[in-house]
Protein backbone atom coordinates (compact mmCIF):
# COMPACT_ATOMS: atom_id res chain seq x y z
CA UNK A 1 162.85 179.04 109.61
CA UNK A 2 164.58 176.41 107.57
CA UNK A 3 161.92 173.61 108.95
CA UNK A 4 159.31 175.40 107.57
CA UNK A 5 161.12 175.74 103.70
CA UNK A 6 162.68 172.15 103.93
CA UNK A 7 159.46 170.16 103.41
CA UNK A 8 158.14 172.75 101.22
CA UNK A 9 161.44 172.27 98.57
CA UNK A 10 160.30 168.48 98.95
CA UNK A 11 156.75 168.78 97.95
CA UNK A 12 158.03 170.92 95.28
CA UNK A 13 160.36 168.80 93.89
CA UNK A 14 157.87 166.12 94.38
CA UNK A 15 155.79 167.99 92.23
CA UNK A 16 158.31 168.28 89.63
CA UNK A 17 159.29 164.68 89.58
CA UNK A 18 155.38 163.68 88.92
CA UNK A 19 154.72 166.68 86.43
CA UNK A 20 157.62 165.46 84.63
CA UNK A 21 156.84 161.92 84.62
CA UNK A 22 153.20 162.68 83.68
CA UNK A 23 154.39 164.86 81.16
CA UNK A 24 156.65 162.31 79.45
CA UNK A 25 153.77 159.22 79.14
CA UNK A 26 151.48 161.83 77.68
CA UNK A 27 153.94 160.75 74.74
CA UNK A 28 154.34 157.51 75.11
CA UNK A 29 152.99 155.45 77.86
CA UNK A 30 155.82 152.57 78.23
CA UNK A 31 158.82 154.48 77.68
CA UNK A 32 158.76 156.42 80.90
CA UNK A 33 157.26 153.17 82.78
CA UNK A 34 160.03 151.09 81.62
CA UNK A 35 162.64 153.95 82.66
CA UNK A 36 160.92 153.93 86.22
CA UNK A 37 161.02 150.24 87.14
CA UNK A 38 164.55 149.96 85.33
CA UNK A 39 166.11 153.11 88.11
CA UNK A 40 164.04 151.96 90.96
CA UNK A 41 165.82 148.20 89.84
CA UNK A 42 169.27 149.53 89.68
CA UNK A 43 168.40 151.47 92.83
CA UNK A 44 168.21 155.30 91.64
CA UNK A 45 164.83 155.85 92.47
CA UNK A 46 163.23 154.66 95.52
CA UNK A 47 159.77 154.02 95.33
CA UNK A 48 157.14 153.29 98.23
CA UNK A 49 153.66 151.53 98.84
CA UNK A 50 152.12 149.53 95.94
CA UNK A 51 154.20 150.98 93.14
CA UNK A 52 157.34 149.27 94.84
CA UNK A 53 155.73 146.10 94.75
CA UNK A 54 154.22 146.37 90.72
CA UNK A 55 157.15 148.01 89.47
CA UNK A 56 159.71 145.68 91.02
CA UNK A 57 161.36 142.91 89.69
CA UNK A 58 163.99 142.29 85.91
CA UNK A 59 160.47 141.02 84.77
CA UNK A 60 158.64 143.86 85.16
CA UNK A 61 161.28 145.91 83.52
CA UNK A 62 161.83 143.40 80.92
CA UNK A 63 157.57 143.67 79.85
CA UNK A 64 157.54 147.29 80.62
CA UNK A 65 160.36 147.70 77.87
CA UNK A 66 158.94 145.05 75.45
CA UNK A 67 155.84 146.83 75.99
CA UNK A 68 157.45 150.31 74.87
CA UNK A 69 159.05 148.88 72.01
CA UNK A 70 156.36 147.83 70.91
CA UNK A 71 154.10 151.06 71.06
CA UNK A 72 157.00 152.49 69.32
CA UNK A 73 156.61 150.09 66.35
CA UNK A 74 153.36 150.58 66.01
CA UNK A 75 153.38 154.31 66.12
CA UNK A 76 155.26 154.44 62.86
CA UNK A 77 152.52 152.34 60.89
CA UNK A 78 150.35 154.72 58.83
CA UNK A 79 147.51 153.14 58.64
CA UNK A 80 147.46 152.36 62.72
CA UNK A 81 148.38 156.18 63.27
CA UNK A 82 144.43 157.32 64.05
CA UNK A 83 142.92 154.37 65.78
CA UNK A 84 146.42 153.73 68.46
CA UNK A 85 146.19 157.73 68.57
CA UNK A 86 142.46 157.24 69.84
CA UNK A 87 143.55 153.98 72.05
CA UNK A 88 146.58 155.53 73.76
CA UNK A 89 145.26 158.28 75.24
CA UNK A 90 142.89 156.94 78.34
CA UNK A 91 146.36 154.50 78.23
CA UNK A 92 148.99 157.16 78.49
CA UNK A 93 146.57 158.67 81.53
CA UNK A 94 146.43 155.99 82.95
CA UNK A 95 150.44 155.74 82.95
CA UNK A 96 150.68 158.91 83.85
CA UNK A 97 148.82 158.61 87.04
CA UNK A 98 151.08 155.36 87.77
CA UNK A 99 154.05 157.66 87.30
CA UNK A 100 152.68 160.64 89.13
CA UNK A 101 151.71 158.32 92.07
CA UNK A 102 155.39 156.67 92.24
CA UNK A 103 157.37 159.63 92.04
CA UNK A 104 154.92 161.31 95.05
CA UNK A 105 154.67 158.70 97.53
CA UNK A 106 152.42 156.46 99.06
CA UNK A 107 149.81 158.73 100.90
CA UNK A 108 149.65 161.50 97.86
CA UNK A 109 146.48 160.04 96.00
CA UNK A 110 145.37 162.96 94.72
CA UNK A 111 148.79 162.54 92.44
CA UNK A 112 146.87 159.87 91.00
CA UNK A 113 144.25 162.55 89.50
CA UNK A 114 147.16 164.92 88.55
CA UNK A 115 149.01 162.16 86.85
CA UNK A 116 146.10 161.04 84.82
CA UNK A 117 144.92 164.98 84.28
CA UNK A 118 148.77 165.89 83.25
CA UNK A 119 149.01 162.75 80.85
CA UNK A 120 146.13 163.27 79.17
CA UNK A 121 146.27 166.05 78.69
CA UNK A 122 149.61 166.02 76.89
CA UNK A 123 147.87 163.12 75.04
CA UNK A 124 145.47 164.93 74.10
CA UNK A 125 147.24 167.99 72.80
CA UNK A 126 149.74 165.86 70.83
CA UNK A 127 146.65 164.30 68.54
CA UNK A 128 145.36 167.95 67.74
CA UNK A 129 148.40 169.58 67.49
CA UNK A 130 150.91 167.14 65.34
CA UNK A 131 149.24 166.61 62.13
CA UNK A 132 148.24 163.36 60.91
CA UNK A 133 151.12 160.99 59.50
CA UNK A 134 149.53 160.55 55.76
CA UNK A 135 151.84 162.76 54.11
CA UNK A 136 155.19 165.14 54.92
CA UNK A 137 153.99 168.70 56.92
CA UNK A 138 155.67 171.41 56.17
CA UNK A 139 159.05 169.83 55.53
CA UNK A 140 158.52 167.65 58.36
CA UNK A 141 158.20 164.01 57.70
CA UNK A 142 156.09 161.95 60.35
CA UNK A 143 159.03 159.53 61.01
CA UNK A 144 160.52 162.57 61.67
CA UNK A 145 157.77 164.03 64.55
CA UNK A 146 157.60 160.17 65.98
CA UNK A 147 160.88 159.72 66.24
CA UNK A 148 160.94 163.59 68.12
CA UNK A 149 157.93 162.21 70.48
CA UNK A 150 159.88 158.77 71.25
CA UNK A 151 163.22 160.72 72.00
CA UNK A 152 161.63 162.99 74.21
CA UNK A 153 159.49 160.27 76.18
CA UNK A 154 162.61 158.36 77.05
CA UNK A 155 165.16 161.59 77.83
CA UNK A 156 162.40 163.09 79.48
CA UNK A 157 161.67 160.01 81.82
CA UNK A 158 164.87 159.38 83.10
CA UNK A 159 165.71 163.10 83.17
CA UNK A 160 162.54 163.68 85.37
CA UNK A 161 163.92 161.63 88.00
CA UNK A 162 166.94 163.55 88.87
CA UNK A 163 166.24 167.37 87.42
CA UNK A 164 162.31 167.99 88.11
CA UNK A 165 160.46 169.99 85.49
CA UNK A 166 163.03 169.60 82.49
CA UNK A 167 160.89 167.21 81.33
CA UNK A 168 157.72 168.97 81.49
CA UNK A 169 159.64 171.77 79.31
CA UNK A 170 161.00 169.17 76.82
CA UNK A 171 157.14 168.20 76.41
CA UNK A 172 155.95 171.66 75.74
CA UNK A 173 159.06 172.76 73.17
CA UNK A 174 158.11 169.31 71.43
CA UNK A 175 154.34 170.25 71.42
CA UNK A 176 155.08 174.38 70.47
CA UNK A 177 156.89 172.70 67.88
CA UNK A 178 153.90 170.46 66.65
CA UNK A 179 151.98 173.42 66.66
CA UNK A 180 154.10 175.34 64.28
CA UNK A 181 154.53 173.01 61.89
CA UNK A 182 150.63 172.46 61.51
CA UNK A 183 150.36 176.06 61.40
CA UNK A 184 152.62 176.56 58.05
CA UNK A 185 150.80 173.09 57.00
CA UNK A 186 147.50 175.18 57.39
CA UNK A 187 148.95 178.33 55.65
CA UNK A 188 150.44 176.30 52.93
CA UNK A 189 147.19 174.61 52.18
CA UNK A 190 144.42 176.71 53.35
CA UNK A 191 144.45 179.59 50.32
CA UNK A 192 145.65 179.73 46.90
CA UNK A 193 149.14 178.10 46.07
CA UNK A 194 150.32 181.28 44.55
CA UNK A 195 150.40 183.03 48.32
CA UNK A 196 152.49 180.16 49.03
CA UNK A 197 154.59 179.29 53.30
């Protein structure tokens, strides 16, 4: 009986692993990368076919994390906020489907689908849902929300690795979040002043 559950827990928290990965560059698309190649360098995470051989190496890690730093930078630029929002997302797929791929294993391709499908779609819902960085929402200033995103793309990455689906959940409370605050933005704005939050 237990040979039967055994490699059904592993696909599982396979599964997890990737979902949380996915979930995690569907905020940023660095962060988690760099988090990956720095635990599979330190030898926490073991990874297998071609992602062992891109991910591998102080360089990698060191360009992976420049990389993040970078999209983290640039994320708190008003002006940039719309066009890198519009750039990111085929890019934070595409990391996600890296991610997906590592965490699964060599001969799960169709992870590479999921990845992409699970990252973009995070992506995706993070443009509608958190409203746009010109002004404070609801209270909320947009330092505030990136900062929230950035936090939860690098907890969620290295959590991902070692408790599967935590980071998936982080992801949705930060987007539920998003979507309340652009909901008393809408309500505060959509009708007369006088009805007020």
């Amino acid at each position: 009986m237990l040979y039967g559950i055994i490699p059904r827990m592993e696909i599982l928290i396979s599964a997890g692993v990737a979902a949380g990965l996915a979930a995690a560059a569907g905020m940023r698309a660095f962060l988690p990368l760099a988090v990956v190649a720095l635990f599979a360098q330190l030898g926490f995470l073991e990874l297998s076919g071609p992602a062992e051989e891109y991910l591998a190496g102080w360089g990698m890690v060191g360009g992976l994390a420049a990389l993040a730093v970078l999209e983290v930078v640039l994320e708190k630029v008003r002006g940039l906020y719309r066009a890198l929002n519009a750039v990111q997302v085929p890019v934070r797929a595409a990391s996600g489907a890296v991610l997906s791929y590592a965490a699964a294993g060599a001969e799960a391709l169709g992870w590479l689908a999921v990845g992409a499908v699970v990252a973009g779609g995070v992506a995706l819902l993070r443009a509608w849902l958190r409203p746009p960085a010109a002004e404070p929402a609801a209270g909320v200033s947009p330092w505030f929300m990136s900062a929230a995103e950035d936090v939860v793309s690098l907890v969620g990455g290295g959590l991902a690795i070692f408790v599967p689906f935590v980071s998936s959940l982080l992801v949705a409370f930060l987007l539920l979040f998003f979507y309340r605050v652009r909901r008393r933005r809408s309500r505060k704005y959509g009708g007369l002043r006088i009805l007020g939050d």
